[in-house]
C-alpha atoms as a PDB file:
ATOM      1  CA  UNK A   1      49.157  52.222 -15.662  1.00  0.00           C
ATOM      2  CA  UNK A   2      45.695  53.087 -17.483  1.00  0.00           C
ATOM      3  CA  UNK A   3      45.781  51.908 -21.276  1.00  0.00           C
ATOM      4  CA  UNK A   4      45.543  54.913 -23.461  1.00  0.00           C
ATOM      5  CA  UNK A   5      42.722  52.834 -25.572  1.00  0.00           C
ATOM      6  CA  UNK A   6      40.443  53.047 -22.685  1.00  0.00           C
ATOM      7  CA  UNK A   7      41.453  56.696 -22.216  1.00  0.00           C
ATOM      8  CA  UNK A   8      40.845  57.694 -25.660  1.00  0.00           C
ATOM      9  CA  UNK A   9      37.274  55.555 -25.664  1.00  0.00           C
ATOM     10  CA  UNK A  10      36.215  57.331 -22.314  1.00  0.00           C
ATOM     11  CA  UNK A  11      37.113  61.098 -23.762  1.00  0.00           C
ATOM     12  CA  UNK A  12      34.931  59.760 -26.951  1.00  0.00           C
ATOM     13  CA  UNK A  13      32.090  58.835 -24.669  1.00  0.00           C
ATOM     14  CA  UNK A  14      32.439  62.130 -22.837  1.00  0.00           C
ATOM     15  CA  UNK A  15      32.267  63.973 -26.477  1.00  0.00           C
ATOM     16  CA  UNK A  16      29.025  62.068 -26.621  1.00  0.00           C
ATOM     17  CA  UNK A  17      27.276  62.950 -23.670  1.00  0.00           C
ATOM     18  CA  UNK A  18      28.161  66.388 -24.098  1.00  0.00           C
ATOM     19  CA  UNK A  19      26.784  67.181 -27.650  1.00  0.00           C
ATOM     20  CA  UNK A  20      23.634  64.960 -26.658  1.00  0.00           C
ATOM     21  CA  UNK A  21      23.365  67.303 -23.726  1.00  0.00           C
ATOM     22  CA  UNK A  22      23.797  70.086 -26.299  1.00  0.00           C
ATOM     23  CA  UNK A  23      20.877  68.746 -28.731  1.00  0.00           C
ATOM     24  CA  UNK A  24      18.443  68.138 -25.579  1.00  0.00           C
ATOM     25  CA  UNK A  25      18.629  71.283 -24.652  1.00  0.00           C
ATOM     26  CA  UNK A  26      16.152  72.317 -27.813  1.00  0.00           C
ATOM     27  CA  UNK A  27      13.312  70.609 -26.027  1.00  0.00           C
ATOM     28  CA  UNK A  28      12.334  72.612 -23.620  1.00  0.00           C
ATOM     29  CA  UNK A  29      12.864  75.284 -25.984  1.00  0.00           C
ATOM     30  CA  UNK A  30      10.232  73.405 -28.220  1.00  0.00           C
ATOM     31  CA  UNK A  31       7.693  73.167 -25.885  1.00  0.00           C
ATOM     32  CA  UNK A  32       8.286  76.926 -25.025  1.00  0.00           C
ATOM     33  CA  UNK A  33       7.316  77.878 -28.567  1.00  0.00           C
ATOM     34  CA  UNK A  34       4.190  75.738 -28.557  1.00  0.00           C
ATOM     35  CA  UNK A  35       2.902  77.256 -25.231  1.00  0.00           C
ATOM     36  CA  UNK A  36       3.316  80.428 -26.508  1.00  0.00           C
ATOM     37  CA  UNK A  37       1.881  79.548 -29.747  1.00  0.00           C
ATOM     38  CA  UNK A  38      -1.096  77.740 -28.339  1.00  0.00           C
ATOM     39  CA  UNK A  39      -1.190  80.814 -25.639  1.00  0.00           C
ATOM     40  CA  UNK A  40      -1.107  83.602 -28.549  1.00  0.00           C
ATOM     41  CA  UNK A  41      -3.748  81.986 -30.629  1.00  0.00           C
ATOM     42  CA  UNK A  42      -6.360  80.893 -27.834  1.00  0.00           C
ATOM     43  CA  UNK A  43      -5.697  84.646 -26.517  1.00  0.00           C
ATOM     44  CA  UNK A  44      -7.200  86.012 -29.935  1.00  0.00           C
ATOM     45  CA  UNK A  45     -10.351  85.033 -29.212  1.00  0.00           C
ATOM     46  CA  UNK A  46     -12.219  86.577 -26.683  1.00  0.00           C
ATOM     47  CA  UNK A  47     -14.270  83.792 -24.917  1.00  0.00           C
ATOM     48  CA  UNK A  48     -11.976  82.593 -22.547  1.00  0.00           C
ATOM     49  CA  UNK A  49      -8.872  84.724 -21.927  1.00  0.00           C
ATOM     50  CA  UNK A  50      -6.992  83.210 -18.890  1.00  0.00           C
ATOM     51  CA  UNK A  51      -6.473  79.399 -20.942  1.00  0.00           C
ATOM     52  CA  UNK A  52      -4.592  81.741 -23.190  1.00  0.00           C
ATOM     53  CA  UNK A  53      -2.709  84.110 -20.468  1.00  0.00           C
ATOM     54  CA  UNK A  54      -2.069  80.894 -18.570  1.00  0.00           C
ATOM     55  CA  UNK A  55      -0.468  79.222 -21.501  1.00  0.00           C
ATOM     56  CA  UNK A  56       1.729  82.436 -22.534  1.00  0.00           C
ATOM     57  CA  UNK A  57       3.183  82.041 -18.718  1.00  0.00           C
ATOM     58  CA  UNK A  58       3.932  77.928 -19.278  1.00  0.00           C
ATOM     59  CA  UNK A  59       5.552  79.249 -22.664  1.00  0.00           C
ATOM     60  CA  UNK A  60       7.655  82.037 -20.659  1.00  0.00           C
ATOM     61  CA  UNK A  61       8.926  79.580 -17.505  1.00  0.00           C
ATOM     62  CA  UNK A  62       9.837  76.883 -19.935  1.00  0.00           C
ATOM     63  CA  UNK A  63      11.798  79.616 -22.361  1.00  0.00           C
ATOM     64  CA  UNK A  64      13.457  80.750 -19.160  1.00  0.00           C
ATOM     65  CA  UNK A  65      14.262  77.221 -18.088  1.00  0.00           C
ATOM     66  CA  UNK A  66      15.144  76.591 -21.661  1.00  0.00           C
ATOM     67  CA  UNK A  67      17.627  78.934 -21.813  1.00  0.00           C
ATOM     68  CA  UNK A  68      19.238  78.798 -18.053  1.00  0.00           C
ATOM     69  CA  UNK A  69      19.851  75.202 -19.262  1.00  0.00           C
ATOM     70  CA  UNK A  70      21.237  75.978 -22.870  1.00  0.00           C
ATOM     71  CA  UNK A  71      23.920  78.465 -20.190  1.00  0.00           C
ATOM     72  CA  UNK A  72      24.873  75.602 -18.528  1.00  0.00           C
ATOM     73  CA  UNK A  73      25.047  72.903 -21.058  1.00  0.00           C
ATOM     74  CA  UNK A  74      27.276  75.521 -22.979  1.00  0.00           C
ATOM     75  CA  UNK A  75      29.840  76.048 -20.127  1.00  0.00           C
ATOM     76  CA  UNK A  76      29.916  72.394 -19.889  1.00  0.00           C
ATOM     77  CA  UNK A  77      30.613  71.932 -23.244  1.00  0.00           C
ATOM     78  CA  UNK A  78      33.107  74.431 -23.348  1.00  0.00           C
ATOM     79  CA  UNK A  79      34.759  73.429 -20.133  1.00  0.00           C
ATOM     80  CA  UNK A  80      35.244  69.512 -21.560  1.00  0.00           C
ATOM     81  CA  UNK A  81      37.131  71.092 -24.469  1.00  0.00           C
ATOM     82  CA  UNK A  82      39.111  72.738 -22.746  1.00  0.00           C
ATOM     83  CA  UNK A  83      39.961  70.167 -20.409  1.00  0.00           C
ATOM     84  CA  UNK A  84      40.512  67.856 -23.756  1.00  0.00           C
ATOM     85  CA  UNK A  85      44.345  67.356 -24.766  1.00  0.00           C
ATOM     86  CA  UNK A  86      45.208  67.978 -28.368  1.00  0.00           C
ATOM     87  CA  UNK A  87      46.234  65.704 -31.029  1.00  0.00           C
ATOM     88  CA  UNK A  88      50.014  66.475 -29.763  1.00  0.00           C
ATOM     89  CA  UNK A  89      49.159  65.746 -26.278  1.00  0.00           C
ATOM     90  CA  UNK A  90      47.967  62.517 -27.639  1.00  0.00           C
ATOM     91  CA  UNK A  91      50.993  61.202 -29.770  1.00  0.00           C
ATOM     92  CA  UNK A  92      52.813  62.617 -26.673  1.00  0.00           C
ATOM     93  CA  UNK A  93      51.495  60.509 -24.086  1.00  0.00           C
ATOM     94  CA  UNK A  94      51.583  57.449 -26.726  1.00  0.00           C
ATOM     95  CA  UNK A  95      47.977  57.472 -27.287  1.00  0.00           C
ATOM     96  CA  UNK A  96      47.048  56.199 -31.200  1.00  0.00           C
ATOM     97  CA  UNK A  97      45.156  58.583 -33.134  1.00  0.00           C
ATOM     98  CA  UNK A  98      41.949  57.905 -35.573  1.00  0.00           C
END
């Protein structure tokens, strides 16, 4: 029989990983907004216009990428709560809560 202290360490780990994955999420996002930035700007001036049209397409694949992940991070997040038992699940199954 697994010992509910493992159990309960494991589901805290799992918490973890998932909020990390949550937070990483923003930098891709980041980067997004600084190709675009960088793309905007070097498109003002007139000299050289495909750095700046080159740059606005970086900042528009890594937005998209940015927020296909931020989809998917968020059904995982939202899957592992669901999948979490509550506090009376806990006491239930003789787990010790914190």
């Amino acid at each position: 029989m697994p010992d509910p202290q493992q159990a309960a360490g494991a589901r805290r780990a799992g918490g973890f990983v998932c909020a990390r994955a949550l937070l990483l999420t923003g930098v891709p996002a980041v980067a997004a907004a600084l190709f675009l930035v960088l793309g905007f700007g070097l498109s003002a001036y007139a000299g050289r216009p495909y750095v700046g049209q080159g740059l606005i397409t970086a900042g528009l694949i890594a937005g998209a990428a940015a927020a296909g992940a931020a989809v998917g991070d968020l059904g995982w997040f939202l899957l592992a709560a669901r999948d979490r038992p509550g506090p009376d699940e806990e006491s239930a199954a003789g787990g010790h809560l914190d």
